[in-house]
C-alpha atoms as a PDB file:
ATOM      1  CA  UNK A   1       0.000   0.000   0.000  1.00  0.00           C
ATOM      2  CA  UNK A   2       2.665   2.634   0.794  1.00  0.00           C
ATOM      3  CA  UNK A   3       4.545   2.962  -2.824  1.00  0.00           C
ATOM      4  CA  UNK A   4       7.488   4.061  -1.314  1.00  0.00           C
ATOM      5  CA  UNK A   5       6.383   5.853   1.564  1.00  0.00           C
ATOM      6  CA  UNK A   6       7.749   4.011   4.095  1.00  0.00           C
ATOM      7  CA  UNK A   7      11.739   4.007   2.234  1.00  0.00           C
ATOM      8  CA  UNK A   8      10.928   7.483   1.589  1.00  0.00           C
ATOM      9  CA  UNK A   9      10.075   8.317   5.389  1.00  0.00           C
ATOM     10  CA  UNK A  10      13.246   6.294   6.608  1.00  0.00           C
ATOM     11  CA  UNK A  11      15.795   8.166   3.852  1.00  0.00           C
ATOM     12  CA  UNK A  12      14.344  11.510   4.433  1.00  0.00           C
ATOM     13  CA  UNK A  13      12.791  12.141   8.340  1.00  0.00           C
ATOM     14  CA  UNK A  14      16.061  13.595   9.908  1.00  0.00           C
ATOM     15  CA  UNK A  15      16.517  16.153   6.840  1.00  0.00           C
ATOM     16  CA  UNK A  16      12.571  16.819   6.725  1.00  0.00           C
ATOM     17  CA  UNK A  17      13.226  17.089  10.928  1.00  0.00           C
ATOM     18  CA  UNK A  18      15.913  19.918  10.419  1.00  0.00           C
ATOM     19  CA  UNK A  19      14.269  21.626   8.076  1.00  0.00           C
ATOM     20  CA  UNK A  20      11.244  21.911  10.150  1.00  0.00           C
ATOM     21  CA  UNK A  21      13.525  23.091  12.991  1.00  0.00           C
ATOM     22  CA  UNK A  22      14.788  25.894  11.067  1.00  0.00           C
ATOM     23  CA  UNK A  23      11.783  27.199  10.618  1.00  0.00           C
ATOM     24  CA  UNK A  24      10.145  26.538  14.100  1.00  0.00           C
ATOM     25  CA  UNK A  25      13.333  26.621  16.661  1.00  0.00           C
ATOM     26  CA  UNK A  26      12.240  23.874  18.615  1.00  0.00           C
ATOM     27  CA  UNK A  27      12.923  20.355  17.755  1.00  0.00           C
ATOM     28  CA  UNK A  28       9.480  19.217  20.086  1.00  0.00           C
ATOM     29  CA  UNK A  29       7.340  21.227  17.492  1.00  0.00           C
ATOM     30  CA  UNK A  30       9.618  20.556  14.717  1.00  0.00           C
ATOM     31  CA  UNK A  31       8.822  16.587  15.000  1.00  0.00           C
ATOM     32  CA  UNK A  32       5.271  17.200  15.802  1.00  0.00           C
ATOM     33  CA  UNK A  33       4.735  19.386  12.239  1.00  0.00           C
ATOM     34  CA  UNK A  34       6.896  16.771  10.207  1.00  0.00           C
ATOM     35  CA  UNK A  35       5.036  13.912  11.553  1.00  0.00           C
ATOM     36  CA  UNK A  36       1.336  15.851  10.644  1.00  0.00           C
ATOM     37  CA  UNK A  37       3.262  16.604   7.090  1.00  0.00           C
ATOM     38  CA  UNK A  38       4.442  13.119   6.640  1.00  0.00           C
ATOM     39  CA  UNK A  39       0.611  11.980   7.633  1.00  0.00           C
ATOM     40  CA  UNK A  40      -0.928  14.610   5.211  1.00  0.00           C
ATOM     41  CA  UNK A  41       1.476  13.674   1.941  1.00  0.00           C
ATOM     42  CA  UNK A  42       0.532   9.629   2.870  1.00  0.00           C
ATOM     43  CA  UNK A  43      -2.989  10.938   2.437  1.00  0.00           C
ATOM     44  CA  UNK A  44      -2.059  12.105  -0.644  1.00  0.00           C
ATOM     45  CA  UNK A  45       1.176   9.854  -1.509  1.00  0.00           C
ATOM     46  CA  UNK A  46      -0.403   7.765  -4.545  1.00  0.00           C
ATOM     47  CA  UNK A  47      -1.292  11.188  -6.432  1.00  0.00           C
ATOM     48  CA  UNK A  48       2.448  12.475  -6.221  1.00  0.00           C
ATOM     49  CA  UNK A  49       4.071  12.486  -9.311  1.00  0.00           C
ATOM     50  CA  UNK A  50       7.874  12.304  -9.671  1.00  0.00           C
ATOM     51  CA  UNK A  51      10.138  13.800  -6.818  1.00  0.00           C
ATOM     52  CA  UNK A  52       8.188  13.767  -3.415  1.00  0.00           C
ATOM     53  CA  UNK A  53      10.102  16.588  -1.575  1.00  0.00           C
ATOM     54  CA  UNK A  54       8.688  19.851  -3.008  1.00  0.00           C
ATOM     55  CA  UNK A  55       5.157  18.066  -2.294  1.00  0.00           C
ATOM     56  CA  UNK A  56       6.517  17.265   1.631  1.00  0.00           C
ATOM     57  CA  UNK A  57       8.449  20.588   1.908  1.00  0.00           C
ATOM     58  CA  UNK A  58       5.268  22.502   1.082  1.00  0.00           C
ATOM     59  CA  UNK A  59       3.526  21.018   3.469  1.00  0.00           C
ATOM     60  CA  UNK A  60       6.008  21.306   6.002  1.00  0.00           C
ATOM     61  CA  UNK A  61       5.692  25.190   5.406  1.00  0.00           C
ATOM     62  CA  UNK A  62       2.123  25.486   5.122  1.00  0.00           C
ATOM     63  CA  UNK A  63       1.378  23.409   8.319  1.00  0.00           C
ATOM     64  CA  UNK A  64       4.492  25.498  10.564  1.00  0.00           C
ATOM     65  CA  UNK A  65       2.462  28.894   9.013  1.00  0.00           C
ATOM     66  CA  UNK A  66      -0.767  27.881  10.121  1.00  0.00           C
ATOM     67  CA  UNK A  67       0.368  26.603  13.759  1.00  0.00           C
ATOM     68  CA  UNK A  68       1.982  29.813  14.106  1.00  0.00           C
ATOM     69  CA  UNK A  69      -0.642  32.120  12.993  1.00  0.00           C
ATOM     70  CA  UNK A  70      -2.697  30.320  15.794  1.00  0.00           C
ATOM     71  CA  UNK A  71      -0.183  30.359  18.077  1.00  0.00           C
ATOM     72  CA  UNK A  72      -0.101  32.824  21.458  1.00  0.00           C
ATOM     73  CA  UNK A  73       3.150  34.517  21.573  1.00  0.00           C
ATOM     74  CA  UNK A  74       2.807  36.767  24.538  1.00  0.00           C
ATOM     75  CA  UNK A  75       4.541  36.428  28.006  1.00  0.00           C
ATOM     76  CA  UNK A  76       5.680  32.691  29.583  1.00  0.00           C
ATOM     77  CA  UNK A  77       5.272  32.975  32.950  1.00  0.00           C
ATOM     78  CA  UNK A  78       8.435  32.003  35.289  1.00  0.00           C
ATOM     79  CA  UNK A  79       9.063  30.823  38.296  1.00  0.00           C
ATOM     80  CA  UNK A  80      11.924  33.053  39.189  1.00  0.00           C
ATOM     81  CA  UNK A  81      13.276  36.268  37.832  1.00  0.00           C
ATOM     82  CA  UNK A  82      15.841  36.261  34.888  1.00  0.00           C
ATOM     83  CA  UNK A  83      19.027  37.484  36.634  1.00  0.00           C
ATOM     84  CA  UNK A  84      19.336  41.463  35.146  1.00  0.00           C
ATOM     85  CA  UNK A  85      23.240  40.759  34.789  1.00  0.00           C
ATOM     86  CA  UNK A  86      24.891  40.454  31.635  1.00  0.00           C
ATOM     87  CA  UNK A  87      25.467  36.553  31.385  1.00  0.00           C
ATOM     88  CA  UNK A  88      26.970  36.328  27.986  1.00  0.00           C
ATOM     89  CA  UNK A  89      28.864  33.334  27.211  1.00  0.00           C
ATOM     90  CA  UNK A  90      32.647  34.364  25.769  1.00  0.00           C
ATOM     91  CA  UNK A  91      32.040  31.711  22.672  1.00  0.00           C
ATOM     92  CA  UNK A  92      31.327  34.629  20.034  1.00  0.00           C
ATOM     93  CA  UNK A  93      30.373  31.920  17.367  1.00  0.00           C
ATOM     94  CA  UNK A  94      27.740  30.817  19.966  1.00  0.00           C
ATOM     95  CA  UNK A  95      26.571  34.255  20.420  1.00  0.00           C
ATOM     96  CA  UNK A  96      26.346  34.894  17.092  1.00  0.00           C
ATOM     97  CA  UNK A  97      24.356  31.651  15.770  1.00  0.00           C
ATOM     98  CA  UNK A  98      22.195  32.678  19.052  1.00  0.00           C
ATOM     99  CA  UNK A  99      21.222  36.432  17.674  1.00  0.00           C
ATOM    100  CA  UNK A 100      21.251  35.064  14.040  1.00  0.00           C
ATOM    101  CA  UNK A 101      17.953  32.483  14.896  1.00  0.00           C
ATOM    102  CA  UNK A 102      16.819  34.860  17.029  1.00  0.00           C
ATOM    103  CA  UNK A 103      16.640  37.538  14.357  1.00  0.00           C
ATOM    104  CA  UNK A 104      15.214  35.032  12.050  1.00  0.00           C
ATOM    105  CA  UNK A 105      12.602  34.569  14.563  1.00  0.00           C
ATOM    106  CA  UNK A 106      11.374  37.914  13.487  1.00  0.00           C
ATOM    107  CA  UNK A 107      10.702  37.781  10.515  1.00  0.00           C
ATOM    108  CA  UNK A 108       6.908  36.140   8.930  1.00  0.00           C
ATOM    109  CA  UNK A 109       6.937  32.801   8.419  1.00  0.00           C
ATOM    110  CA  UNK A 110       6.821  32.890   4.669  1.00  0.00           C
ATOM    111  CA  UNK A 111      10.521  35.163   4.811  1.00  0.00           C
ATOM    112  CA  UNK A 112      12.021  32.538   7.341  1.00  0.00           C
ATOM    113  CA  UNK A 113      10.540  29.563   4.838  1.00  0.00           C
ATOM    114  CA  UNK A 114      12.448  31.425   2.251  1.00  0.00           C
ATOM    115  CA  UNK A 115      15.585  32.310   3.796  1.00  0.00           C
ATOM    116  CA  UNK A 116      15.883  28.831   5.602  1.00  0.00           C
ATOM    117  CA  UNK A 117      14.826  26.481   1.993  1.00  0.00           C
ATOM    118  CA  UNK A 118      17.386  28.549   0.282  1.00  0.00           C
ATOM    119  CA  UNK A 119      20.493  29.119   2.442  1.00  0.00           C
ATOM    120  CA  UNK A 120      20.214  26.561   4.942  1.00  0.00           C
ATOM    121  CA  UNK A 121      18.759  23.804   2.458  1.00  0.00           C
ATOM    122  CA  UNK A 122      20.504  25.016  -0.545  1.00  0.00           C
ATOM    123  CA  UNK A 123      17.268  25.279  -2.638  1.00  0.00           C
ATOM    124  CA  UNK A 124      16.987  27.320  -5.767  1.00  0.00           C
ATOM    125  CA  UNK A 125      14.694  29.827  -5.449  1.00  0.00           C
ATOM    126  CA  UNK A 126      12.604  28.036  -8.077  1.00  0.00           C
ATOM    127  CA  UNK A 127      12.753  25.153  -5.972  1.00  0.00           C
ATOM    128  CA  UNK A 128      11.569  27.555  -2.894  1.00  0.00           C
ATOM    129  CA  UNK A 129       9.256  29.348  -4.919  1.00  0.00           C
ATOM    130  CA  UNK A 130       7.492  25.425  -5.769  1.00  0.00           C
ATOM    131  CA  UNK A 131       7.756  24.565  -1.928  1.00  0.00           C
ATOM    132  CA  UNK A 132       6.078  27.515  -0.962  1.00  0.00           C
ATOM    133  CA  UNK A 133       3.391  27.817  -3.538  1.00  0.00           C
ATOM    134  CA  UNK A 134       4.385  31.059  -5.021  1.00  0.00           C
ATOM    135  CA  UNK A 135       5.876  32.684  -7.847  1.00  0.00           C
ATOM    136  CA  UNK A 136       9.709  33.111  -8.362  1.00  0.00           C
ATOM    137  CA  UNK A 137       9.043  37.276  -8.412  1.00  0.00           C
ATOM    138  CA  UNK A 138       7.209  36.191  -4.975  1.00  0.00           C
ATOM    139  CA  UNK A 139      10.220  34.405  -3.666  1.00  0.00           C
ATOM    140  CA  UNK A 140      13.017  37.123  -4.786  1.00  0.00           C
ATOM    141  CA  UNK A 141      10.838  40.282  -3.091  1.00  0.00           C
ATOM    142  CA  UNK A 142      10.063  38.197   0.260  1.00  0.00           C
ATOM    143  CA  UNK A 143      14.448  37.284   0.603  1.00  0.00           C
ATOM    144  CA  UNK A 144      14.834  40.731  -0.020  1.00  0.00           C
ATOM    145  CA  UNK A 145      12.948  42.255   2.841  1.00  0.00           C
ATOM    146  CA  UNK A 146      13.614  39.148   5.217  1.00  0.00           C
ATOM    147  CA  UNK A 147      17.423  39.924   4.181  1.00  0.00           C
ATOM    148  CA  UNK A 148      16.657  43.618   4.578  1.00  0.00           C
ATOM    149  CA  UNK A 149      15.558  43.135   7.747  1.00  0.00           C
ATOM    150  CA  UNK A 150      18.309  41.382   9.167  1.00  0.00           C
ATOM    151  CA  UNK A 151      20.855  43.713   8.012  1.00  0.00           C
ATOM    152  CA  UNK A 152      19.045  46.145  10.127  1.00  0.00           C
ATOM    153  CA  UNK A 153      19.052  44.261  12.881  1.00  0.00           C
ATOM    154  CA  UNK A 154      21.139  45.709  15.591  1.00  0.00           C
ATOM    155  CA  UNK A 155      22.224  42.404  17.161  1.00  0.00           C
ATOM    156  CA  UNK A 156      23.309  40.965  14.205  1.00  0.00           C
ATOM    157  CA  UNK A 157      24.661  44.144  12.076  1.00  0.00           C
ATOM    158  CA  UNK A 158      28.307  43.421  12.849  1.00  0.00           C
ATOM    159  CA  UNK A 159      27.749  39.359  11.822  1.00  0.00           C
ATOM    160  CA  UNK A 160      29.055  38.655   8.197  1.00  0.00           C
ATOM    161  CA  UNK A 161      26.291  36.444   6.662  1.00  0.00           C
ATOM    162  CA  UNK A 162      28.051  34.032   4.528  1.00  0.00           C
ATOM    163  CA  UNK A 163      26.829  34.121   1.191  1.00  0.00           C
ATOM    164  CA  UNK A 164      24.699  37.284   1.344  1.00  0.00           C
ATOM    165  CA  UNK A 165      26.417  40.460   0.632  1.00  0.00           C
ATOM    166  CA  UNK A 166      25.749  43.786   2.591  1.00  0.00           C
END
């Protein structure tokens, strides 16, 4: 019954797993929306024609936008105070990967699909502009203000971005 599904599945989870984790920052959530994906494109498996992983990566994306839309985002309560000294750990590299996903955190979730599918998965942005359902004009304008953004980003402005020229 499964066509595939199952080698597929077994060749592809821990990439599909990363990918989602780019996009969400937390591997919990990141298994939870590859898992729904993977259930969604069994659904569906039979119908795909060709090369699976634009079908899975969109799906990926769509179902990490619509959990965040719904989402709350406000306060997380605590049990004790954040100390109000300056903790910083003296790895810069770790400091810098640290305000680089938190500055991706910003932007919408369509911008971090798009910078994420195409410099942290190496997609072309054809390929990203298949995954995410959208034209290639679509694709260009949203990694230009999600780069535009982060290059005005305070904690990241002195970061070279490998890759992406200031």
């Amino acid at each position: 019954m499964d066509d595939g599904f199952a080698e597929y599945v077994a060749h592809r989870h821990l990439r599909l797993c990363r990918m989602a984790y780019l996009l969400t920052r937390d591997w919990g959530t990141a298994e939870d929306v590859v898992q729904t994906a993977l259930a969604k494109a069994w659904l569906a498996w039979r119908r795909i024609e060709g090369n699976p992983d634009p079908y899975v990566y969109r799906i990926i994306v769509n179902t990490h936008a619509s959990w965040w839309r719904r989402r709350w985002r406000g306060e997380v309560p605590a049990a004790t105070l954040p100390e109000t000294a300056d903790l910083r750990d003296p790895a810069a590299e770790v400091d810098d990967q640290a305000a680089l996903w938190s500055a991706i955190g910003t932007l919408s979730p369509r911008q971090r699909a798009v910078i994420v599918l195409h410099y942290f998965e190496g997609r072309t942005l054809a390929q990203v502009a298949e995954i995410v359902g959208c034209s290639l004009g679509a694709v260009k304008s949203q990694l230009s203000r999600a780069l535009t953004r982060l290059r005005v980003d305070p904690d990241i402005q002195s970061m070279t971005l490998e890759g992406v020229q200031r």
